[in-house]
Protein backbone atom coordinates (compact mmCIF):
# COMPACT_ATOMS: atom_id res chain seq x y z
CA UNK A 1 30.70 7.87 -35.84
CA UNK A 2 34.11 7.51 -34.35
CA UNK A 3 35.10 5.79 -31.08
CA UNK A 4 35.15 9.12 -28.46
CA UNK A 5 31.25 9.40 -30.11
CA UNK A 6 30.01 6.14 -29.71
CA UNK A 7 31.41 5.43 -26.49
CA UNK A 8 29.48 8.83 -25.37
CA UNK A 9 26.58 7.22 -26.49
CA UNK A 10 26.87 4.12 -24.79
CA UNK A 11 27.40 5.77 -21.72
CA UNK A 12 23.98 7.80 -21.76
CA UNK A 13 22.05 5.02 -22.89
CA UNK A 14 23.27 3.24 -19.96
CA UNK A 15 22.19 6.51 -17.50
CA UNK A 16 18.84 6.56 -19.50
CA UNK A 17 18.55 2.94 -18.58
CA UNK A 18 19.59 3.14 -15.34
CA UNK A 19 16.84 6.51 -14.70
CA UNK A 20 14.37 4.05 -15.48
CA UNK A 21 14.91 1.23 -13.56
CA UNK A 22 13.43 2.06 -10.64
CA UNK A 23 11.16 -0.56 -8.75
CA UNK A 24 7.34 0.17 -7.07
CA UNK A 25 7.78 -1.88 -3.98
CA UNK A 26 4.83 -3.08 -1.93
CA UNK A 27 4.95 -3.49 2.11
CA UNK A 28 1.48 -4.43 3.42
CA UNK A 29 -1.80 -6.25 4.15
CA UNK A 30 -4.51 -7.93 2.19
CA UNK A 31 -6.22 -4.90 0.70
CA UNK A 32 -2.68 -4.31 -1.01
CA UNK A 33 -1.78 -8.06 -1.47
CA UNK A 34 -1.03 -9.49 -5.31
CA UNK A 35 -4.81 -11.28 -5.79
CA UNK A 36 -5.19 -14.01 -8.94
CA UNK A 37 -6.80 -12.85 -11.60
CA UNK A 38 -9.35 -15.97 -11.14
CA UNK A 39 -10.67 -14.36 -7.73
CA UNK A 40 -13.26 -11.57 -6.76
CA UNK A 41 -10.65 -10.27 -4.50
CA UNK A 42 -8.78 -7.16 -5.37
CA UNK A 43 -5.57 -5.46 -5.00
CA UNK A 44 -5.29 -1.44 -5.30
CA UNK A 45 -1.98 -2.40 -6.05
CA UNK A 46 -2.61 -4.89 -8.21
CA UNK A 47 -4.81 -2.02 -10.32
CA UNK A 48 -1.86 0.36 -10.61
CA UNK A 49 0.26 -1.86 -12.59
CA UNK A 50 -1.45 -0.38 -16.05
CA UNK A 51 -0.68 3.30 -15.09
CA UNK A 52 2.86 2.32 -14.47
CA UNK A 53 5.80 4.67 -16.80
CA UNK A 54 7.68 2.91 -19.03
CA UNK A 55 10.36 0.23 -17.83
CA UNK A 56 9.06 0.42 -14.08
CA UNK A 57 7.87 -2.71 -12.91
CA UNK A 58 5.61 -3.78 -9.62
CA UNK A 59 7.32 -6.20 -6.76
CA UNK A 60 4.24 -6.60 -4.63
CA UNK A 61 5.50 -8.50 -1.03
CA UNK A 62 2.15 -7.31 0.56
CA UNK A 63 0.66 -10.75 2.96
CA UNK A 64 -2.75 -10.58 4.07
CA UNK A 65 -3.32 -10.53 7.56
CA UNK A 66 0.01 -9.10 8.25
CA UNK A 67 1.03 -6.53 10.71
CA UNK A 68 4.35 -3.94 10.95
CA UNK A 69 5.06 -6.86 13.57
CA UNK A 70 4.54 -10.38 11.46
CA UNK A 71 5.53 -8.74 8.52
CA UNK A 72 9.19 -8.09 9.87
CA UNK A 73 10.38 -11.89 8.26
CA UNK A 74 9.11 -11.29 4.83
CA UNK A 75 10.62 -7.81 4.82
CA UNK A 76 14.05 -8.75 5.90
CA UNK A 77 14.10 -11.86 4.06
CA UNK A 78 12.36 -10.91 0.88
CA UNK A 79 11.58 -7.48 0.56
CA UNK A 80 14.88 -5.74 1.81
CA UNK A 81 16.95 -8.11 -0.53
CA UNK A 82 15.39 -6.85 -3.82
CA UNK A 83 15.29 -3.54 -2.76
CA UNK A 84 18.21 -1.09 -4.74
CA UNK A 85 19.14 2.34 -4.73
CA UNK A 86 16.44 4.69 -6.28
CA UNK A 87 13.70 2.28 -6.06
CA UNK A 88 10.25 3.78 -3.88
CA UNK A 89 9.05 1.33 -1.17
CA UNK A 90 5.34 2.13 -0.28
CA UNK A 91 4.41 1.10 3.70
CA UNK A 92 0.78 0.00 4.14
CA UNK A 93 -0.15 -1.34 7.57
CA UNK A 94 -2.41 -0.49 10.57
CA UNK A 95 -5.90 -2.43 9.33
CA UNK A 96 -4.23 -6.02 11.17
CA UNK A 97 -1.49 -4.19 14.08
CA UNK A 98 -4.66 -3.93 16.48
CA UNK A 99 -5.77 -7.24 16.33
CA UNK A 100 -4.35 -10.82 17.53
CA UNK A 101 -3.86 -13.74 15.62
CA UNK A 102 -6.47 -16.63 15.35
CA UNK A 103 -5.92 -19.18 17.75
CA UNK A 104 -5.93 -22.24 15.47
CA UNK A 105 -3.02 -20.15 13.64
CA UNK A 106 -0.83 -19.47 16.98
CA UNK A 107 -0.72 -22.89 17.49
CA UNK A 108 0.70 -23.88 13.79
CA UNK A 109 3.36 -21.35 14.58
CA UNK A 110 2.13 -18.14 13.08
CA UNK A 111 3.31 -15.49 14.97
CA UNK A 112 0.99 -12.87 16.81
CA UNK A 113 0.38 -9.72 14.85
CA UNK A 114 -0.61 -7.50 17.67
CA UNK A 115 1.10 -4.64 18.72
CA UNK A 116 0.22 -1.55 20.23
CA UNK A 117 0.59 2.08 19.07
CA UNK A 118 4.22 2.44 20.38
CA UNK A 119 5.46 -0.72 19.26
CA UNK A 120 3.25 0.68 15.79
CA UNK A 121 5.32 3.37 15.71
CA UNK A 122 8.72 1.92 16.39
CA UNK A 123 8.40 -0.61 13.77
CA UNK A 124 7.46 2.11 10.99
CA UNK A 125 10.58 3.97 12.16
CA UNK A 126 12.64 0.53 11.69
CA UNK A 127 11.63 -0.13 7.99
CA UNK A 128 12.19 3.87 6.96
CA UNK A 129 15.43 3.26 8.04
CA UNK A 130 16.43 -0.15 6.68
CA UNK A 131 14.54 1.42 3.32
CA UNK A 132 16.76 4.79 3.72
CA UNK A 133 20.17 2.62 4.25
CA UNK A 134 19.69 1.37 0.85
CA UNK A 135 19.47 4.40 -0.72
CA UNK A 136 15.75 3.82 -1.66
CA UNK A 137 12.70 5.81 -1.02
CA UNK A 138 9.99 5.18 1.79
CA UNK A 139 6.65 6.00 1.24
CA UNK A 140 3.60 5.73 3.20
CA UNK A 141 -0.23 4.77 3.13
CA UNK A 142 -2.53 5.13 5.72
CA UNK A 143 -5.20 1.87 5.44
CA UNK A 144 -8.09 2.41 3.15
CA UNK A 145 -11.42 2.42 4.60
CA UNK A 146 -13.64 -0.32 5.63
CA UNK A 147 -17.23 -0.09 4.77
CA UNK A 148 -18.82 1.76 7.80
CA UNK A 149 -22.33 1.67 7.10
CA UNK A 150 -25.14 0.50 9.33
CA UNK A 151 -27.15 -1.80 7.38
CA UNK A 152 -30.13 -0.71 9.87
CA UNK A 153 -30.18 2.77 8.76
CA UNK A 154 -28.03 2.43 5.24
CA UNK A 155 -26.27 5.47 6.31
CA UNK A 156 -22.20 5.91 7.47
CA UNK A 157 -21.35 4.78 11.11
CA UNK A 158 -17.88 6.11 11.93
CA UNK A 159 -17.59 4.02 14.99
CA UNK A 160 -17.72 0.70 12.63
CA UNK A 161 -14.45 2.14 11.19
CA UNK A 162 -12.71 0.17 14.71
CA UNK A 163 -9.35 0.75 15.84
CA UNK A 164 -7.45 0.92 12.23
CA UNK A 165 -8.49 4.97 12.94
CA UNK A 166 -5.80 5.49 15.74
CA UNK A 167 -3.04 3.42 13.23
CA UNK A 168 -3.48 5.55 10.43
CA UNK A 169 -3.40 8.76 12.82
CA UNK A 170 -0.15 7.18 14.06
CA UNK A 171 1.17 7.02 10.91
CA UNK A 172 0.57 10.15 10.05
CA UNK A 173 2.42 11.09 13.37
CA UNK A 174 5.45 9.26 12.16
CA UNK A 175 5.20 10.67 8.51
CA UNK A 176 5.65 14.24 9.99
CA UNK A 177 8.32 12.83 12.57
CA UNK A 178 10.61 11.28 9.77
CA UNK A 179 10.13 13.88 6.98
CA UNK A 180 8.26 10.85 4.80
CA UNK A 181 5.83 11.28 2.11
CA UNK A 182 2.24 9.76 2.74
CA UNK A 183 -0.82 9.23 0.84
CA UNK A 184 -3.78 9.41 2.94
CA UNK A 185 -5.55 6.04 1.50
CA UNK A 186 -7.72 6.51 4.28
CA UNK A 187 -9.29 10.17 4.00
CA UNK A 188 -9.27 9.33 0.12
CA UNK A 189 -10.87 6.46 0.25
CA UNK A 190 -13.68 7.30 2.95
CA UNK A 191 -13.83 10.48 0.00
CA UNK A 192 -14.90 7.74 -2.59
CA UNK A 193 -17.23 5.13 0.03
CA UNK A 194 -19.14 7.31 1.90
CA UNK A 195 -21.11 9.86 -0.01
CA UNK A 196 -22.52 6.36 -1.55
CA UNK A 197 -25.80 4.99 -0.86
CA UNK A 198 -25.65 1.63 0.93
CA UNK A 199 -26.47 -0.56 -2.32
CA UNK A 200 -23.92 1.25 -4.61
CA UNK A 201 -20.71 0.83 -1.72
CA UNK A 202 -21.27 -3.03 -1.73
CA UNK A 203 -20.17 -3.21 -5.11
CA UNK A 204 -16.35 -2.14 -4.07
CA UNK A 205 -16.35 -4.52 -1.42
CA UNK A 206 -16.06 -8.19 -0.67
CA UNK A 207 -19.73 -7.94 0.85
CA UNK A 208 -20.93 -7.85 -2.60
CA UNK A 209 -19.79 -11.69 -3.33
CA UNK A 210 -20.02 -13.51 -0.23
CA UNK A 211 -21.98 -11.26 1.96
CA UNK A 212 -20.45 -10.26 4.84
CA UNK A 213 -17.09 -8.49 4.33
CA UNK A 214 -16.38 -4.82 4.60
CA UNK A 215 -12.69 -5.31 4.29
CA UNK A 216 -11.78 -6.47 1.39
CA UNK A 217 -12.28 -4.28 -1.89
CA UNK A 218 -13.63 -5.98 -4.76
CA UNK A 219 -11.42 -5.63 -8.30
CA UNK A 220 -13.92 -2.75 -9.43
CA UNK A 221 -13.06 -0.82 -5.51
CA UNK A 222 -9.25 -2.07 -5.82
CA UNK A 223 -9.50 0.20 -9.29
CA UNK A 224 -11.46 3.05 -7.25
CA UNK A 225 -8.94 3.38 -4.64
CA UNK A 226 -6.06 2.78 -7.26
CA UNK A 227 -7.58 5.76 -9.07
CA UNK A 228 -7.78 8.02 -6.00
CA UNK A 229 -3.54 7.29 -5.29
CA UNK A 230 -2.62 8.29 -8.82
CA UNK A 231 -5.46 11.46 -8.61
CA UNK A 232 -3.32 12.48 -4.99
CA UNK A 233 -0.10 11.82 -6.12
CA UNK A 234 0.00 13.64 -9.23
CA UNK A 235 -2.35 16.83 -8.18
CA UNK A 236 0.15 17.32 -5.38
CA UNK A 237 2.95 16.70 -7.85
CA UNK A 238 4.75 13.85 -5.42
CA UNK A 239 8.10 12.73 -6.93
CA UNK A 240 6.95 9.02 -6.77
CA UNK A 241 4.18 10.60 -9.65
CA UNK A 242 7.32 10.12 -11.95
CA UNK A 243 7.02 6.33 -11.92
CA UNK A 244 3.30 6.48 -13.57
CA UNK A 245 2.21 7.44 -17.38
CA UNK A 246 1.94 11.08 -17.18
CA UNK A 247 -2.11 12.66 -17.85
């Protein structure tokens, strides 16, 4: 092999290398948060990592009990920074944006995660943008579902759903503003809860270990709602599909 050839194939190992460094980025709450391995709590993040195509790797900067509005410090100090051309940032909030901050946690300085729908909106506009300035790719997921079922009657109870129902609409307002791609985690996931009976739910969420939490998916619901991304995703043939094992 002479020079002219060698240096030809140097330079498309290096493109080869460089098509497959792209980074899954996480933005979000606790239901997409990095969880120990130790706990009961899972991460449909988390459960992706497996299913991820060669030489693509998981940062996962989700914070439980984070907002679009507390969340704005870890995404501009560590999110944005690791964030490079090429690279897919998903955008998971709403399930925290309608609700204030404990008190006891105000007065140790947290900020207040409330904000309303148009202060919602404007701060998913803000991080497409930073996330389009770099050249990256924004996508978004509504929240998953809680567990709305009465325990009186065992059966589904869309008013327990709460006020995460007007975020994710909102988000799907912005999706079709901005021309962004978006997973419905919330219409898939209420696809995989509710045709359940009440018994067999409990098992994908927190309820199931301590006995009162319809929030938080267990490890065997983070891999249910991990499954129902990848089954959206590649049956409508999204280009983020690409960073996954093909099936």
């Amino acid at each position: 092999m002479n020079t002219k050839q060698i240096l030809a194939a140097l330079g498309c190992a290096f493109v080869l290398s460089s098509l497959s460094a792209a980074d899954l980025i996480f933005a979000g709450d606790s239901t997409l948060a990095p969880r120990k391995p130790d706990v009961d709590y899972g991460s449909w993040g988390d459960a992706l990592q497996s299913e991820l195509a060669e030489g693509v790797k998981i940062l996962n900067f989700a914070v439980s009990g984070t907002s679009t509005k507390s969340f704005r410090k870890a995404w501009e100090k560590k999110l944005m920074p690791k964030v490079k051309k090429g690279d897919w940032v998903v955008v998971q909030f709403g399930i925290n944006d309608p609700c204030h901050t404990r008190k006891d946690r105000l007065e140790k300085g947290e900020p207040d995660r409330y904000c309303e729908l148009p202060e919602y909106r404007e701060n998913l506009r803000r991080y497409i943008a930073d996330v389009r300035a770099k050249e990256a790719k924004p996508i978004f997921c509504t929240p998953i579902t809680s567990r709305a079922v009465d325990e009186k009657t065992g059966k589904w109870n869309e008013k327990r759903r709460g006020s995460r129902v007007a975020y994710a609409a909102a988000m799907r307002e912005i999706a079709e503003e901005l021309k962004v791609p978006l997973v419905d985690m919330e219409a898939l996931t209420i696809a995989v809860v509710k045709p359940m009976d009440a018994e067999a739910s409990k098992a994908l969420f927190m309820i199931s270990k301590n006995g009162k939490d319809n929030t938080h998916p267990t490890k065997a619901g983070a891999a249910k709602f991990a499954e129902a991304f990848l089954k959206d995703v590649r049956t409508r043939k999204l280009e983020i599909a690409s960073l996954f094992k093909t099936r």
